[in-house]
N, C-alpha and C. Protein backbone atom coordinates (compact mmCIF):
# COMPACT_ATOMS: atom_id res chain seq x y z
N UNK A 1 74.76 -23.86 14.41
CA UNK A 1 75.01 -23.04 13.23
C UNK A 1 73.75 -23.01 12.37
N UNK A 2 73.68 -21.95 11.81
CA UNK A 2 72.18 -21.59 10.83
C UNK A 2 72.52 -22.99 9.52
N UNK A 3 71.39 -23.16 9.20
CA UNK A 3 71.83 -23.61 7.33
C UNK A 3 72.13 -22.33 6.59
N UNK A 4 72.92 -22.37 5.28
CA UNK A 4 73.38 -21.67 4.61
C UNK A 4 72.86 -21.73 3.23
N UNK A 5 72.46 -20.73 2.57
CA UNK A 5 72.22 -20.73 1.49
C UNK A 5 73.56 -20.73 0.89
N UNK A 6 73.52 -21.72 -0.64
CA UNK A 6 74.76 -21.94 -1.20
C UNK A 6 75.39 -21.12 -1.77
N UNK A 7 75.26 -20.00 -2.15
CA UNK A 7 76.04 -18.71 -2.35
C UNK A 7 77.04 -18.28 -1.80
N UNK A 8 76.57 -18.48 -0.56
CA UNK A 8 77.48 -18.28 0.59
C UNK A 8 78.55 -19.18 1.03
N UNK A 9 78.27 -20.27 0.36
CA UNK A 9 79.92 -20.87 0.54
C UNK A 9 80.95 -20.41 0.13
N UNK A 10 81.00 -19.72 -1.10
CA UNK A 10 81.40 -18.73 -1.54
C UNK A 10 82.73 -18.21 -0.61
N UNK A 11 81.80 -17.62 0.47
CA UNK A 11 83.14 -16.38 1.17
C UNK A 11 83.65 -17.34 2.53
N UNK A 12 83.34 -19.07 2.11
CA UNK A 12 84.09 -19.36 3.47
C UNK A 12 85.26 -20.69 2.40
N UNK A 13 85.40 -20.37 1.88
CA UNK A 13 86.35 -21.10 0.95
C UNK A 13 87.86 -21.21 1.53
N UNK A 14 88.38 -22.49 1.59
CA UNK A 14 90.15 -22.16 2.02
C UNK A 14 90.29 -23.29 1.32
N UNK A 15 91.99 -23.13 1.28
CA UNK A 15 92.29 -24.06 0.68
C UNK A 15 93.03 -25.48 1.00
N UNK A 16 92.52 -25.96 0.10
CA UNK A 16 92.64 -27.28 0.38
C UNK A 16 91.40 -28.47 0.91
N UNK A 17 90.33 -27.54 1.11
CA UNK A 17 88.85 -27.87 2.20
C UNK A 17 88.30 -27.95 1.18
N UNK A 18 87.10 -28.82 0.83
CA UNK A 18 86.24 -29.46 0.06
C UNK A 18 84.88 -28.91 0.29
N UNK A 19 83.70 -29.45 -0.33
CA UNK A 19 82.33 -29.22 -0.29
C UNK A 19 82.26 -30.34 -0.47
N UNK A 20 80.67 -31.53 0.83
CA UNK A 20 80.37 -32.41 0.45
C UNK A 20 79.38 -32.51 -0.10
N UNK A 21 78.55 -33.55 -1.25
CA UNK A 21 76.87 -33.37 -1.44
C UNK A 21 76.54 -34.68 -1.15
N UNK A 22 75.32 -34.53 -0.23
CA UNK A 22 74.35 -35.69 -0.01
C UNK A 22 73.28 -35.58 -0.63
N UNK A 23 72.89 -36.57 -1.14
CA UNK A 23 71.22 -37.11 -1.62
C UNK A 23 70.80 -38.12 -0.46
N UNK A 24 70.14 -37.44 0.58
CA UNK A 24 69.57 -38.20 1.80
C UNK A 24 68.14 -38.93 1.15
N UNK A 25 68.47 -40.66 0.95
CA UNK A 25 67.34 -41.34 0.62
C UNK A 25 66.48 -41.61 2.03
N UNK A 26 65.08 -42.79 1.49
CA UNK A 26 64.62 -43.43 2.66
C UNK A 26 65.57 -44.57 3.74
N UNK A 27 66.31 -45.23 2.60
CA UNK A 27 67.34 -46.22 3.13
C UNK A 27 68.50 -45.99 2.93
N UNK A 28 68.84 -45.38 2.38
CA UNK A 28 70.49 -45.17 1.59
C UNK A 28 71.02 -43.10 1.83
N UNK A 29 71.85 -43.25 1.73
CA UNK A 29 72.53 -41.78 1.65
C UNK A 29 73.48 -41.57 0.46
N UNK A 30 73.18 -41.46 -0.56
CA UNK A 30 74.48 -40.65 -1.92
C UNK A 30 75.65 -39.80 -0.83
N UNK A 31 76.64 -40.20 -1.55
CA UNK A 31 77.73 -39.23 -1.16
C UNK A 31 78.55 -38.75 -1.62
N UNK A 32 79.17 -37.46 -2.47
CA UNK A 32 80.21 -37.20 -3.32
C UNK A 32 80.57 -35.66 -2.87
N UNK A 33 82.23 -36.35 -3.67
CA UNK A 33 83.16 -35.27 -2.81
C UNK A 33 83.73 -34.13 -4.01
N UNK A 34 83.76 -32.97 -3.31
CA UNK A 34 84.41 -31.87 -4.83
C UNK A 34 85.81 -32.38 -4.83
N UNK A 35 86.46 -31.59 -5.72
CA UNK A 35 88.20 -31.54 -5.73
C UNK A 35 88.14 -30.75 -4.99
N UNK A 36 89.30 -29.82 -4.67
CA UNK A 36 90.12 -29.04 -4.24
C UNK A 36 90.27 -27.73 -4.69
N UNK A 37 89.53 -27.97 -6.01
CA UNK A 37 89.58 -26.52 -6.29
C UNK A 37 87.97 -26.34 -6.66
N UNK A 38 87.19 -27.02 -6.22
CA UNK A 38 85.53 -26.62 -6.42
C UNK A 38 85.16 -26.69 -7.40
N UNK A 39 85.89 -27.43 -8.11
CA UNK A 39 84.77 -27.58 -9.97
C UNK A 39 84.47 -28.69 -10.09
N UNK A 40 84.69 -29.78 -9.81
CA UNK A 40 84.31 -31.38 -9.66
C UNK A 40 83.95 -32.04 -8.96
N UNK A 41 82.92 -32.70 -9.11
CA UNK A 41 82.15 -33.63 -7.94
C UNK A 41 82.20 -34.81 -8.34
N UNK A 42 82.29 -35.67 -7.34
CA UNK A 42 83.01 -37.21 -7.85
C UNK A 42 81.90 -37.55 -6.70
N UNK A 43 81.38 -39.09 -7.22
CA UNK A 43 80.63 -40.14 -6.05
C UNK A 43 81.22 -40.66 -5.57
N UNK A 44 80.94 -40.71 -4.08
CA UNK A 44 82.14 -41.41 -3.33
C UNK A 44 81.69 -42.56 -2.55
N UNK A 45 80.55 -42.75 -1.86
CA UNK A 45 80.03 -43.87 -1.68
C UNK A 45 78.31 -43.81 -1.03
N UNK A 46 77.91 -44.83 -0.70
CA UNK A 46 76.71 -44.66 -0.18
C UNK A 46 76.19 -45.38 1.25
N UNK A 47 75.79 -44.43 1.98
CA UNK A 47 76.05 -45.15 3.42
C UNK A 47 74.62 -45.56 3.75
N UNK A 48 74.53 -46.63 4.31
CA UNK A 48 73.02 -47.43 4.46
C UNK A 48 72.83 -46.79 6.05
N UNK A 49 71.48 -46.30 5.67
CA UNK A 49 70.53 -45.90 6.78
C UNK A 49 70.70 -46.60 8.06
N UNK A 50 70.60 -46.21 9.18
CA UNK A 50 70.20 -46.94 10.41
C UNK A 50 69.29 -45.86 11.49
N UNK A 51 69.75 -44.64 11.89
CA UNK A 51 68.82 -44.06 12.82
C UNK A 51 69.83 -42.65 12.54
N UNK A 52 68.89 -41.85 13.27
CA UNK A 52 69.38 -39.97 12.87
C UNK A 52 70.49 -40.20 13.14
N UNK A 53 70.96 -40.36 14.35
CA UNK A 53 71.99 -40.34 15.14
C UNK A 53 73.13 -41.29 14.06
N UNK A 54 73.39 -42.32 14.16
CA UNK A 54 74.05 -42.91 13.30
C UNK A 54 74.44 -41.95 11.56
N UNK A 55 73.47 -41.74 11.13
CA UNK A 55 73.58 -41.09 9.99
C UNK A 55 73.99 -40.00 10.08
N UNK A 56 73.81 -39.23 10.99
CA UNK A 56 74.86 -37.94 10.79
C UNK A 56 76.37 -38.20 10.95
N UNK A 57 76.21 -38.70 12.18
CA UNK A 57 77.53 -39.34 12.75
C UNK A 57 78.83 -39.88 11.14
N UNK A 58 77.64 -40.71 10.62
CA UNK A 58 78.51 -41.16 9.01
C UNK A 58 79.10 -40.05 8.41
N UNK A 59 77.79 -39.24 8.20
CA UNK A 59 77.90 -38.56 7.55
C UNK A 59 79.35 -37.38 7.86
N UNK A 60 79.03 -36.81 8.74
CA UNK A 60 80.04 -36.08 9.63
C UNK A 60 81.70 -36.56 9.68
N UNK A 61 81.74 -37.69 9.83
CA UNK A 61 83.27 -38.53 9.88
C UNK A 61 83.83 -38.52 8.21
N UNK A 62 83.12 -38.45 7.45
CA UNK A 62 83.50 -38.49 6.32
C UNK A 62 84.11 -36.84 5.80
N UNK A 63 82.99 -36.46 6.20
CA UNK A 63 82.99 -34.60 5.88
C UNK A 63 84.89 -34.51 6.81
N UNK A 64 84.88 -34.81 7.95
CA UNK A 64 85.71 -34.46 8.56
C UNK A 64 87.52 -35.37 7.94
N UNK A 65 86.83 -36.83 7.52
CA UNK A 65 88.08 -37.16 6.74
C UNK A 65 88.68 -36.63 4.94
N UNK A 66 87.53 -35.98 4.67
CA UNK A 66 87.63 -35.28 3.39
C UNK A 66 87.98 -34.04 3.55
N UNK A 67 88.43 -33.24 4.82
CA UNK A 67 88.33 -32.19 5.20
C UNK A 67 87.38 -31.06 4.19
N UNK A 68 86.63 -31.61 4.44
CA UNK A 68 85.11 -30.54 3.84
C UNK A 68 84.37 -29.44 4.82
N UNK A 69 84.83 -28.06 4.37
CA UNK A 69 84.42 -27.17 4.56
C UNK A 69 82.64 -26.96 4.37
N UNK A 70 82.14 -27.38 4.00
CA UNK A 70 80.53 -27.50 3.84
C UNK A 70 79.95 -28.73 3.33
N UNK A 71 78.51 -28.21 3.19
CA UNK A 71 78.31 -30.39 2.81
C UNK A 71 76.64 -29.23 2.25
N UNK A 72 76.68 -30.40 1.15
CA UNK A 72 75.08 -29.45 0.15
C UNK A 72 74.40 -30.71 0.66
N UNK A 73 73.02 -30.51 0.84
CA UNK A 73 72.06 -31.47 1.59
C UNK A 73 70.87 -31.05 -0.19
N UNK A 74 70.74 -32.21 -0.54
CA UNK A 74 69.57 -32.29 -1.94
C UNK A 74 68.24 -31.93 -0.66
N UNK A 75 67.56 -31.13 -1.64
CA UNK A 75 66.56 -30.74 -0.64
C UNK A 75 65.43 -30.60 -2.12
N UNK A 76 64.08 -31.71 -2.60
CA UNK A 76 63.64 -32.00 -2.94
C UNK A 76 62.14 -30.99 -2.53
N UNK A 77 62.29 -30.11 -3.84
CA UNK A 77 61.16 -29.02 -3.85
C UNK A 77 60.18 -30.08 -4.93
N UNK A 78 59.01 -29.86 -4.91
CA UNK A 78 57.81 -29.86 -6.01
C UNK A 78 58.44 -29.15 -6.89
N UNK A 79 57.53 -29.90 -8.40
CA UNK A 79 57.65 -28.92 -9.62
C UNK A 79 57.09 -27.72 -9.53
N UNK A 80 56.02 -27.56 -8.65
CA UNK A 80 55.55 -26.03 -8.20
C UNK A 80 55.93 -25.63 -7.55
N UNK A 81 57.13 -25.59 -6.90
CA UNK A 81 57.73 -24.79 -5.78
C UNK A 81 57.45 -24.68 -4.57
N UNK A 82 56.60 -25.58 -4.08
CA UNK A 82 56.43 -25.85 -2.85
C UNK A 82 57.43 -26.77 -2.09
N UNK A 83 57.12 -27.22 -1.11
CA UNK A 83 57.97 -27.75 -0.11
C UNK A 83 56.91 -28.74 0.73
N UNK A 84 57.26 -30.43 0.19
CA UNK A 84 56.09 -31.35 1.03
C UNK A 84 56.85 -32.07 2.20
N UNK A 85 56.53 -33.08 2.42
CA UNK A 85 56.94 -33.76 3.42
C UNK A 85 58.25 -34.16 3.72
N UNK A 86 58.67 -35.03 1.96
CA UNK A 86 60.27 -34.87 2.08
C UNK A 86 61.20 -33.90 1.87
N UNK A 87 60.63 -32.85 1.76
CA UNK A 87 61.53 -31.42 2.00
C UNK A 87 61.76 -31.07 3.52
N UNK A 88 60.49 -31.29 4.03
CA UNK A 88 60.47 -31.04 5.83
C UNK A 88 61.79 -32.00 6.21
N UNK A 89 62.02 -33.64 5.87
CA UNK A 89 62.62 -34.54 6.46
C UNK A 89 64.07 -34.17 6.01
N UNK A 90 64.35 -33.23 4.57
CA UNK A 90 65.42 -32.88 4.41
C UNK A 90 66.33 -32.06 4.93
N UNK A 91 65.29 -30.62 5.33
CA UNK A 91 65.51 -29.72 6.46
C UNK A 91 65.63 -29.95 7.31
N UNK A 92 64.86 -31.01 7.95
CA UNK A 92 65.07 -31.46 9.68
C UNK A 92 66.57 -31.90 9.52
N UNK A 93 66.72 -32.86 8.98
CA UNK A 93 68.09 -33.69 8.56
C UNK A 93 69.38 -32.88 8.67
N UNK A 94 69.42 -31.57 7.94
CA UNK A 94 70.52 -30.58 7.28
C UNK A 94 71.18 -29.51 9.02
N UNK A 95 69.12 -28.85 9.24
CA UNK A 95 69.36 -28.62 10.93
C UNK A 95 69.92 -29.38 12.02
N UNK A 96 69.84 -30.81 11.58
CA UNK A 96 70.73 -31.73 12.73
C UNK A 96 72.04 -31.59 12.55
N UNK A 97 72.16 -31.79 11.41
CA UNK A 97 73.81 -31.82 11.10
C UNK A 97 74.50 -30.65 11.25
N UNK A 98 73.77 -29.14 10.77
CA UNK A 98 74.43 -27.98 11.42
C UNK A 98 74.72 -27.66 12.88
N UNK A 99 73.66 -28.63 13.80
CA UNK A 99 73.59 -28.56 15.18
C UNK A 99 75.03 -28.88 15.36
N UNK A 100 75.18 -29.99 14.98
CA UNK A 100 76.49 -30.87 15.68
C UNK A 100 77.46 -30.96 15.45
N UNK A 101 77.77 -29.39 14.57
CA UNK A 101 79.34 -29.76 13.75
C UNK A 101 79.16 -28.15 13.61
N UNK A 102 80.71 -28.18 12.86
CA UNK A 102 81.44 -26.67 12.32
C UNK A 102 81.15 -26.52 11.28
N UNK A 103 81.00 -27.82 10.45
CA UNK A 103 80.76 -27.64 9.05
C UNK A 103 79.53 -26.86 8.66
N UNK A 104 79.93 -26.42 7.51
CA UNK A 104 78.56 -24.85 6.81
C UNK A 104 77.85 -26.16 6.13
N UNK A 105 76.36 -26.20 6.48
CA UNK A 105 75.13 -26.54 5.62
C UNK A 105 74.48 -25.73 4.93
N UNK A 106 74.44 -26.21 3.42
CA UNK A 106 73.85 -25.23 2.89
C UNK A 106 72.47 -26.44 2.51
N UNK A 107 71.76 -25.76 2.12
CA UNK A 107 70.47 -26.53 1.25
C UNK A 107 70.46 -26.69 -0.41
N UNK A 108 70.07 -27.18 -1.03
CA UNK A 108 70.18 -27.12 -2.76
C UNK A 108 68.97 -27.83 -3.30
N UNK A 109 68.46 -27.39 -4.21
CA UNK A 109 67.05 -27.68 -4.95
C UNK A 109 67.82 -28.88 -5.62
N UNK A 110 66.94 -30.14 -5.17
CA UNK A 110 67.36 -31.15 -6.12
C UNK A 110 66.58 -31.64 -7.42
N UNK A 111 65.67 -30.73 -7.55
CA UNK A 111 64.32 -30.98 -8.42
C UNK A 111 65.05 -32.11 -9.68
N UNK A 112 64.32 -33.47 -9.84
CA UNK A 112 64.17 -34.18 -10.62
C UNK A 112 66.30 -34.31 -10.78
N UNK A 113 66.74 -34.57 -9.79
CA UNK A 113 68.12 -35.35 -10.07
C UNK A 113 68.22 -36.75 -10.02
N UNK A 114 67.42 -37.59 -9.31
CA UNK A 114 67.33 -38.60 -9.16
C UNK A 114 67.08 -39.36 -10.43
N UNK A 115 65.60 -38.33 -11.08
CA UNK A 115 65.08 -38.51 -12.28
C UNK A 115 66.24 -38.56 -13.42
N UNK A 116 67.05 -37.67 -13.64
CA UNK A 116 68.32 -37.03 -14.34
C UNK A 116 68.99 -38.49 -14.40
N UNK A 117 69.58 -39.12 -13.32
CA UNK A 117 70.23 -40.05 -12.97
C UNK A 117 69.83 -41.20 -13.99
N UNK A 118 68.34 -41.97 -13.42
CA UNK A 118 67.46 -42.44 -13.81
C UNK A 118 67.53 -42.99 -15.31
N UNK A 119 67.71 -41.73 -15.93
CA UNK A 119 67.77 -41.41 -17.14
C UNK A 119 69.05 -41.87 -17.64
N UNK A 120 69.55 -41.19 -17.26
CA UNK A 120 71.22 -41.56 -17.64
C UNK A 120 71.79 -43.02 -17.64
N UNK A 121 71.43 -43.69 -16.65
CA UNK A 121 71.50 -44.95 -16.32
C UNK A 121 70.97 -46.14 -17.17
N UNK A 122 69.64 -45.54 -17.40
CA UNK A 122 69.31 -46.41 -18.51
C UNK A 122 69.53 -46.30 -19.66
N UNK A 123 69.77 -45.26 -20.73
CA UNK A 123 70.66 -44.99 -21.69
C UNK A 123 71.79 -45.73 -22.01
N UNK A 124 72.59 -45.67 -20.71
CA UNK A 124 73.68 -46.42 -20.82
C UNK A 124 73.42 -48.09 -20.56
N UNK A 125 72.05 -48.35 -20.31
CA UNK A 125 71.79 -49.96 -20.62
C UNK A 125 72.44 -50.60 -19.44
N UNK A 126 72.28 -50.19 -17.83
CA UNK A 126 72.71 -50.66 -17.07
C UNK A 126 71.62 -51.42 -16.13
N UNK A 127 71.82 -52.32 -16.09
CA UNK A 127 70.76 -53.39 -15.15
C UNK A 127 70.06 -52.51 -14.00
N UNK A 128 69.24 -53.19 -13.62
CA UNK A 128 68.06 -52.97 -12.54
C UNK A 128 69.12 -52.77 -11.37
N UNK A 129 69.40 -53.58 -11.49
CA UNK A 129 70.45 -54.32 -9.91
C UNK A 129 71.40 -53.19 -9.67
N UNK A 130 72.11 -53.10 -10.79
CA UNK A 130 73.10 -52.03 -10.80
C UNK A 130 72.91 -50.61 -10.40
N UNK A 131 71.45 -50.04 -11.13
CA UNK A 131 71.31 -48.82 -10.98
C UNK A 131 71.01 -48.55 -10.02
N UNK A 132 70.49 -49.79 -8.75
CA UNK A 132 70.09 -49.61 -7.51
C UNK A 132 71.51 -49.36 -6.54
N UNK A 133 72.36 -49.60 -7.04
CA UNK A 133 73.70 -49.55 -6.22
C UNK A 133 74.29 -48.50 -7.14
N UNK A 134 74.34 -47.55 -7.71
CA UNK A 134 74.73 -46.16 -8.13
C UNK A 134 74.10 -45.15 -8.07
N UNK A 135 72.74 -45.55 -8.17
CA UNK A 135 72.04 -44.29 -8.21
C UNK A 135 71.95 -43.11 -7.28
N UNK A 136 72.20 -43.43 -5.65
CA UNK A 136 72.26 -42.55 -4.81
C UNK A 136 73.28 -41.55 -4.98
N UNK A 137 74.44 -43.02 -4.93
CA UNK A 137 76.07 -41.71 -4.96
C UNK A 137 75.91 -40.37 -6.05
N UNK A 138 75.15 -41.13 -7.48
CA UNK A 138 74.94 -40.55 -8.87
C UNK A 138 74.69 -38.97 -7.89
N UNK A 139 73.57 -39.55 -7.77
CA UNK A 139 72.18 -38.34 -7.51
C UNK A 139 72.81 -37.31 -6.64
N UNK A 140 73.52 -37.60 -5.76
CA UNK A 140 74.79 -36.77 -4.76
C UNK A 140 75.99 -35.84 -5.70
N UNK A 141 75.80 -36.82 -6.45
CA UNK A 141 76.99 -36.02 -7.21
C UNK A 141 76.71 -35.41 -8.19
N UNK A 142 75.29 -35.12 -8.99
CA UNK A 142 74.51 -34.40 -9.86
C UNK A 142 73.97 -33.27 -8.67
N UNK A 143 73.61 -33.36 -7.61
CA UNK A 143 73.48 -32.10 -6.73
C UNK A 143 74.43 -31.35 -6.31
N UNK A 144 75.92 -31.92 -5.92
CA UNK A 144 76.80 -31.06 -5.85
C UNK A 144 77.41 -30.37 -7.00
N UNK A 145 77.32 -30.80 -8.35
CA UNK A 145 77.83 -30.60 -9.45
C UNK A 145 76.94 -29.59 -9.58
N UNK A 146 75.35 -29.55 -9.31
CA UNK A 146 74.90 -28.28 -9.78
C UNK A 146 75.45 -27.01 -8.74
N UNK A 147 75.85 -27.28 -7.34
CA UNK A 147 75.84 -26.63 -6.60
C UNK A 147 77.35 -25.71 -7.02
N UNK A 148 77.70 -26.82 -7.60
CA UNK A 148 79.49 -25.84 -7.54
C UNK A 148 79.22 -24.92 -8.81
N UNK A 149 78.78 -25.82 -10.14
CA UNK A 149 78.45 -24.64 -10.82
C UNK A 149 77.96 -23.65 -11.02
N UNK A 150 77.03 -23.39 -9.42
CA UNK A 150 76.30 -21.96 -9.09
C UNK A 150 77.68 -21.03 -8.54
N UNK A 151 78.76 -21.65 -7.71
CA UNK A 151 79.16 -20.73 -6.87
C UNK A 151 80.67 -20.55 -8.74
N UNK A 152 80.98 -21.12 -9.14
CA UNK A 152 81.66 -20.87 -10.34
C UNK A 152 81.15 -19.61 -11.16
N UNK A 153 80.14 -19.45 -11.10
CA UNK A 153 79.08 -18.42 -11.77
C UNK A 153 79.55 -17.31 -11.11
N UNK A 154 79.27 -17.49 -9.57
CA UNK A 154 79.20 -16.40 -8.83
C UNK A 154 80.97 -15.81 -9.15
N UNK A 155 81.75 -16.69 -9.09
CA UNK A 155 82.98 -16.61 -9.08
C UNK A 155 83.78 -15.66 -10.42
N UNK A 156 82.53 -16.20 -11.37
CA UNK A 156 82.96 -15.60 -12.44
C UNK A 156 82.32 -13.94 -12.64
N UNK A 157 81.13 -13.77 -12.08
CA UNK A 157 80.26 -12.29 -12.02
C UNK A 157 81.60 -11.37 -10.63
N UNK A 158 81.88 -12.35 -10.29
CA UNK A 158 82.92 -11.09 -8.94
C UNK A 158 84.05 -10.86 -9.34
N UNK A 159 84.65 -11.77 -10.14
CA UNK A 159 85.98 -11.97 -10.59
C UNK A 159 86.77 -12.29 -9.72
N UNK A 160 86.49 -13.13 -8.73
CA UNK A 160 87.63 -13.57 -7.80
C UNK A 160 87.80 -15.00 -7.97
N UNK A 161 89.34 -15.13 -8.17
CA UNK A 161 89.66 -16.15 -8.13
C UNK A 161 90.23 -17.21 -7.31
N UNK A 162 89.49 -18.49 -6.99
CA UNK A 162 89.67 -19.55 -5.86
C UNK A 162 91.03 -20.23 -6.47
């Protein structure tokens, strides 16, 4: 299956089927799940790295026990709009997972969510230790949250209602 630009989740919507978002780290994977009706993104957990294969595999079993209709892959542009190395590893990543499944991949600009997170975290005066064990799911769930509020937009310019 192609990757999907996120717009397009849009016209494959049913109900009851979810959207997942990953923040694919070096060691860790963020993971959070929408509701049911596409306006909320909740963190759901974070799955520790081992090899491609393994990590999709996670990834995939989850999508499939959440019954999730698509899954947003954070795809980490430059502040100039380019696309470096970990954009390549994000894309490679998103193309594997469209290979091996039904599920719709879309891609999503994660510019500075991690950072967002980051932020937030320390505000709220939460330890070193801690923020290292939230921050992924966070960052997953600040990318899908932006992602749903694009297709809400769209939802609202068409007037159709999910």
């Amino acid at each position: 299956m192609p990757l999907y630009d996120v717009n397009d989740l849009a016209n494959y919507r049913e109900r009851g089927r979810r959207i997942m978002g990953i923040d694919l780290g070096e060691k860790t994977i963020g993971v959070a799940i929408s509701d049911a009706t596409w306006r909320v993104a909740t963190p759901l957990m974070v799955i520790r790295r081992t090899n491609r294969n393994s990590d999709i595999a996670s990834v995939l079993s989850l999508a499939n026990q959440y019954h999730a209709v698509g899954i947003v892959v954070g795809l980490p542009i430059n502040m100039n709009g380019t696309h470096g190395p970990q954009a390549d590893k994000m894309r490679e990543f998103a193309r594997h997972l469209s290979e091996l499944s039904q599920v719709l991949v879309a891609l999503w600009d994660e510019r500075l969510s991690t950072a967002a997170v980051n932020r937030t975290l320390l505000d709220a005066d939460m330890s070193r230790k801690r923020r290292g064990e939230v921050v992924d799911k966070l960052a997953a769930t600040y990318i899908l949250q932006g992602a749903l509020d694009r297709l809400r937009t769209i939802e609202t310019q068409s007037n159709i209602n999910f």
